[in-house]
Every structure is written in structure tokens, then in C-alpha cells.
N, C-alpha and C. Protein backbone atom coordinates (compact mmCIF):
# COMPACT_ATOMS: atom_id res chain seq x y z
N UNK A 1 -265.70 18.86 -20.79
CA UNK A 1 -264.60 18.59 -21.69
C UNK A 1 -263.41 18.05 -20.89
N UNK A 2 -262.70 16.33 -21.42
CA UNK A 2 -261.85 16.26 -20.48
C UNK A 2 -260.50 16.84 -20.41
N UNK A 3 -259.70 17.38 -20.00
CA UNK A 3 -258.26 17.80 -20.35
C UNK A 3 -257.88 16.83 -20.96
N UNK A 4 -256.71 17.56 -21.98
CA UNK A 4 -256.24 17.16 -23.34
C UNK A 4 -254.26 16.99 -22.48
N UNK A 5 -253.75 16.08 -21.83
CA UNK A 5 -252.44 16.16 -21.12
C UNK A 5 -252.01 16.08 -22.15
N UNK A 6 -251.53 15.50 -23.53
CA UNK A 6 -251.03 14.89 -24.39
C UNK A 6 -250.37 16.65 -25.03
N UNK A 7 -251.52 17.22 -25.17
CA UNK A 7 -251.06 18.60 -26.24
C UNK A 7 -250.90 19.51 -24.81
N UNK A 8 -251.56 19.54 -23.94
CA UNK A 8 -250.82 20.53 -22.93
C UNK A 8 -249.08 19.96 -22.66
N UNK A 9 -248.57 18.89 -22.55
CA UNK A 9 -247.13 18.85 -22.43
C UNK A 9 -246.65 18.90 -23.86
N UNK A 10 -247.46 19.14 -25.36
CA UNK A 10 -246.50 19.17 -26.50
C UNK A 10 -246.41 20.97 -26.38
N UNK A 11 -247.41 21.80 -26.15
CA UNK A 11 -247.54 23.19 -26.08
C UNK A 11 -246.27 23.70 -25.01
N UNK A 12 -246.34 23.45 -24.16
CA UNK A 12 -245.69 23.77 -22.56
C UNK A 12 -244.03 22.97 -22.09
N UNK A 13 -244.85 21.82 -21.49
CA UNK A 13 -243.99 21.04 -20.78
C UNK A 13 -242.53 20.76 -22.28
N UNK A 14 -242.81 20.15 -23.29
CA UNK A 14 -242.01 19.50 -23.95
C UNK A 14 -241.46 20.58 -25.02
N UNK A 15 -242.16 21.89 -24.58
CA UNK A 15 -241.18 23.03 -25.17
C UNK A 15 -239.47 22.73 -24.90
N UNK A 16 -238.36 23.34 -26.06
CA UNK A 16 -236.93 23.53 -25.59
C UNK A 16 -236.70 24.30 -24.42
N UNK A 17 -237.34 25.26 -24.23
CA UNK A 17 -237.44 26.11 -23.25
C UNK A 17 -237.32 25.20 -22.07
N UNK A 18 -238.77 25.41 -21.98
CA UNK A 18 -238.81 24.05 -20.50
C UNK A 18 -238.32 23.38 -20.17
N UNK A 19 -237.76 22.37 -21.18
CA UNK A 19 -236.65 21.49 -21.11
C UNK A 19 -235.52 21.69 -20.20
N UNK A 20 -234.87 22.67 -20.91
CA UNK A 20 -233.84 23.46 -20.51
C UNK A 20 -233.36 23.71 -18.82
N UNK A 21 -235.07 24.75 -18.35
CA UNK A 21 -235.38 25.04 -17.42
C UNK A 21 -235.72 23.86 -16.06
N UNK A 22 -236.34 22.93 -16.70
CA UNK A 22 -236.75 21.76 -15.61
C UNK A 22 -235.17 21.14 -15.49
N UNK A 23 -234.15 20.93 -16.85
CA UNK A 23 -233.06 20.24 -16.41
C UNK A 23 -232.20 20.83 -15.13
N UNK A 24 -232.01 22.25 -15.45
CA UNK A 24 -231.15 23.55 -14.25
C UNK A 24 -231.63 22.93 -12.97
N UNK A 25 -233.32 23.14 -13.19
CA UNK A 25 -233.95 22.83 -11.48
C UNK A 25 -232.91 21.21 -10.90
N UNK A 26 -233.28 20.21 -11.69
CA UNK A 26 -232.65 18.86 -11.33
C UNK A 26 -231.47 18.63 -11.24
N UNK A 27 -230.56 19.69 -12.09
CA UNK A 27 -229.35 19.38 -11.75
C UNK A 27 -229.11 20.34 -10.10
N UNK A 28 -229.38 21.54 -10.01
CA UNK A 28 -229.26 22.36 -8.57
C UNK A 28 -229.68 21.23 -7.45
N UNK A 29 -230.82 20.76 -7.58
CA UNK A 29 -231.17 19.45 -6.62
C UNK A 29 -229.89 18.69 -6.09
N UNK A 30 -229.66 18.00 -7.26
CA UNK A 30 -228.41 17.14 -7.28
C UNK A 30 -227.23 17.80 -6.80
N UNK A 31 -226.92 19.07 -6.70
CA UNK A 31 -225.90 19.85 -6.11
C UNK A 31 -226.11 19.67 -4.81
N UNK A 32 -227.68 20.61 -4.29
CA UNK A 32 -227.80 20.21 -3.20
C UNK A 32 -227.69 19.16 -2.26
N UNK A 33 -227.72 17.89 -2.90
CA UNK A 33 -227.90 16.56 -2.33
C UNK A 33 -226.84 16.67 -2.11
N UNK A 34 -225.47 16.53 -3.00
CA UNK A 34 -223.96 16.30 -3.07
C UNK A 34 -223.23 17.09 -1.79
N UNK A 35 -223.62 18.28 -1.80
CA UNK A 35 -223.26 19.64 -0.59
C UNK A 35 -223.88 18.79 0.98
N UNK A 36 -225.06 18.12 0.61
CA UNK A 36 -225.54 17.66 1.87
C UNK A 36 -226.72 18.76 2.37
N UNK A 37 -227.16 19.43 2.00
CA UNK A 37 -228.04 20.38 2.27
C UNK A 37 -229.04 19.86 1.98
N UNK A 38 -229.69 18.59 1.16
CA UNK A 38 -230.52 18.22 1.08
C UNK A 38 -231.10 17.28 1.43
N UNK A 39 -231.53 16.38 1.30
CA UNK A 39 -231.77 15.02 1.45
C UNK A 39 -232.94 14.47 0.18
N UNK A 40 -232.77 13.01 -0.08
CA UNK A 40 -233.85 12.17 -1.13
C UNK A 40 -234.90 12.23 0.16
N UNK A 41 -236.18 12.58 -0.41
CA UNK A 41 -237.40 12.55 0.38
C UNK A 41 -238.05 13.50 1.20
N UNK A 42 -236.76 14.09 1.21
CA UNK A 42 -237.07 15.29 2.88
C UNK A 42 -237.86 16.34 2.86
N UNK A 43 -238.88 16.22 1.74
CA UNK A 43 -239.98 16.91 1.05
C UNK A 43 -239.30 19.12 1.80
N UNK A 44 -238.52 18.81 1.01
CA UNK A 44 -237.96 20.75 0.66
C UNK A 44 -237.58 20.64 -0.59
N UNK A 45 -237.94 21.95 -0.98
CA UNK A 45 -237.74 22.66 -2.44
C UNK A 45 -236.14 23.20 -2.38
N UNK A 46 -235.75 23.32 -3.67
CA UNK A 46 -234.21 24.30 -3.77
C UNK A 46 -235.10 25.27 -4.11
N UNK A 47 -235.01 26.67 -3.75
CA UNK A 47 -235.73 28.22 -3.78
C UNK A 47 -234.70 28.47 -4.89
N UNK A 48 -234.75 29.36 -5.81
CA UNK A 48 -234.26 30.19 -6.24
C UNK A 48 -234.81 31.60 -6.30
N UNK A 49 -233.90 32.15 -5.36
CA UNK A 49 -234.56 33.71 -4.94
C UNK A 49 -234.85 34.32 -6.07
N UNK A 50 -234.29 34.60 -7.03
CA UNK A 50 -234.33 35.57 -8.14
C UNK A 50 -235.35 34.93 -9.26
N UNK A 51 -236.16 33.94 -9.19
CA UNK A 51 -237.22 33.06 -9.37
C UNK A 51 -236.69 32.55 -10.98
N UNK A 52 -235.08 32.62 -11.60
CA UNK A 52 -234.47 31.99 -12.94
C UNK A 52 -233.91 30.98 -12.59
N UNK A 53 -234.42 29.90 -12.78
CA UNK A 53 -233.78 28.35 -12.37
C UNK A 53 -232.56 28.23 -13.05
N UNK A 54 -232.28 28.97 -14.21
CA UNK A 54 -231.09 29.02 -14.80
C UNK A 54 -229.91 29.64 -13.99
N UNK A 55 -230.30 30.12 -13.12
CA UNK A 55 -229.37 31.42 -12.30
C UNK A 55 -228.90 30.18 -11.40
N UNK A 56 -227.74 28.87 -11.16
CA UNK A 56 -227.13 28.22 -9.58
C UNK A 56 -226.20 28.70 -8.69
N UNK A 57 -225.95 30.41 -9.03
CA UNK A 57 -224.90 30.90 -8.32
C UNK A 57 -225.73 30.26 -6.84
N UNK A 58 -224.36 29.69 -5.65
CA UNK A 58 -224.64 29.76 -4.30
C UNK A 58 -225.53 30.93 -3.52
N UNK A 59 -225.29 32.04 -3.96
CA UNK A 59 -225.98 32.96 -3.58
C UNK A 59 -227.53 33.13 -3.76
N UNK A 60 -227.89 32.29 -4.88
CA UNK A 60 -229.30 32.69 -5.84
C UNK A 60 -229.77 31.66 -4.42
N UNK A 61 -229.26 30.53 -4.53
CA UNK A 61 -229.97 28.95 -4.62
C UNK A 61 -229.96 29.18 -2.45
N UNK A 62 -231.26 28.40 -2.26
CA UNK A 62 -231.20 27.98 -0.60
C UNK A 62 -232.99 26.51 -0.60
N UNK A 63 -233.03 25.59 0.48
CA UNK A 63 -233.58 24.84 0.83
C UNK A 63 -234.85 25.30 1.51
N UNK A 64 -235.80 25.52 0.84
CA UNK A 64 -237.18 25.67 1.69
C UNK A 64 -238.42 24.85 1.66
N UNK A 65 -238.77 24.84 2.68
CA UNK A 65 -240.41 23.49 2.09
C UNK A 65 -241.08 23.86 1.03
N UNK A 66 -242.08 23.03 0.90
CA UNK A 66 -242.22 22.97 -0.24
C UNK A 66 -243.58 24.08 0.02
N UNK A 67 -244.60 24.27 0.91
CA UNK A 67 -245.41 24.90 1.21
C UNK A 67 -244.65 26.40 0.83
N UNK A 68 -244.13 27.09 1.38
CA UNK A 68 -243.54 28.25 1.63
C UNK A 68 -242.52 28.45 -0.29
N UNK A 69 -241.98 27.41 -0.55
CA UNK A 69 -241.91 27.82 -2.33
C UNK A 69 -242.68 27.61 -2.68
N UNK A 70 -243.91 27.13 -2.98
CA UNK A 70 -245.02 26.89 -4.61
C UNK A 70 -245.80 28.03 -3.75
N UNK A 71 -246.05 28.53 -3.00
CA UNK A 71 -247.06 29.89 -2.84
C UNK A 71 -246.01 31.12 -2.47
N UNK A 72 -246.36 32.17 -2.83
CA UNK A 72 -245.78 33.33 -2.65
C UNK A 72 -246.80 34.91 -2.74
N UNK A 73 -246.64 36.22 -2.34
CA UNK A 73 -247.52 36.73 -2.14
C UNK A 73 -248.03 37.44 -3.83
N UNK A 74 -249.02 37.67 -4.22
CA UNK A 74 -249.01 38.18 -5.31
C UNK A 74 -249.77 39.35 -5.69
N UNK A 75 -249.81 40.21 -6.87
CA UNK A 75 -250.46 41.07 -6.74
C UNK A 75 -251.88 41.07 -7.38
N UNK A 76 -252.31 42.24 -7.27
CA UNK A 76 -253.58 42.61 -8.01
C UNK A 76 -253.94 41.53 -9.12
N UNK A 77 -252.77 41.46 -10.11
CA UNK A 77 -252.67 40.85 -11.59
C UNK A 77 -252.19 39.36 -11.25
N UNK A 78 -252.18 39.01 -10.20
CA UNK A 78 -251.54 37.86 -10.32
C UNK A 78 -250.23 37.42 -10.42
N UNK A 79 -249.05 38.74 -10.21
CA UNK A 79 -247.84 38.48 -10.28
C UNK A 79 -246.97 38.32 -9.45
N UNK A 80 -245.96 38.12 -9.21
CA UNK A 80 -245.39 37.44 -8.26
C UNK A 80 -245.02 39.28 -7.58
N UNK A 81 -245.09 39.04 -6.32
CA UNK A 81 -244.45 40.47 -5.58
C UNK A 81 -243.43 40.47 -5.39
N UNK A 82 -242.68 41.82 -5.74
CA UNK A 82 -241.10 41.92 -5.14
C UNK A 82 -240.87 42.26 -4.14
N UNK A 83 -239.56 42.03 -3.49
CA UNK A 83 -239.56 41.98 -2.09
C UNK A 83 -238.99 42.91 -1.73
């Protein structure tokens, strides 16, 4: 069966929710860039420790590769571990 992208981004991706959430991530980016902490290309993630992209307090937000944000340790169930 081939994947269906069309209804997985009407279910998910093109939720208000998501929306919402992917905009926070892009605008924090764009902070970062502006601050200089970042760079276009320089393949690093903005982390948000407290894992709510909604959350840009300075404190939440820091620059990590991209390896070390998209994996993290998890548990039994599959959930993200606290630290």
C-alpha cells in the first residue's frame, strides 16, 4: 500500500495546531539568525529544552546539531526521558 502524503498532512501537518507550532519553531530560528547564534546552512537545530516550541523565553531556547536534537533517550513506552 503506497503512503497516502496528501491526507497524512490534511490529518497532522495542516492541523491549526501544527500550524501554530511549526510557525514558533521558524520564527525562534529567525531570532537566532538575527542574535547571530545561528547561521543559514550551518546544519544546527534551535533545542527547546522544555520540548514546547511555543515556550522562546532565552532561557528555554539554545543551538544544537541536528543529530543530538531529533534523537533523545527514551523510555520503555517510547517517551521522551526526563532529565
Amino acid at each position: 500500500m503506497a503512503r497516502n502524503y496528501r491526507a497524512e498532512y490534511d490529518r497532522y501537518q495542516g492541523s491549526t495546531k501544527q500550524k501554530k507550532r511549526r510557525a514558533a519553531r521558524n520564527k525562534v530560528r529567525r531570532k537566532m539568525i538575527r542574535s547571530g547564534k545561528a547561521k543559514k546552512g550551518d546544519g544546527k537545530d534551535v533545542h527547546h529544552i522544555d520540548g514546547n516550541p511555543l515556550n522562546d523565553s532565552p532561557k528555554n531556547i539554545r543551538m544544537e546539531s541536528k543529530k543530538s536534537n531529533r534523537s533523545f533517550p527514551r523510555t520503555r513506552t517510547a517517551r521522551k526521558k526526563r532529565r
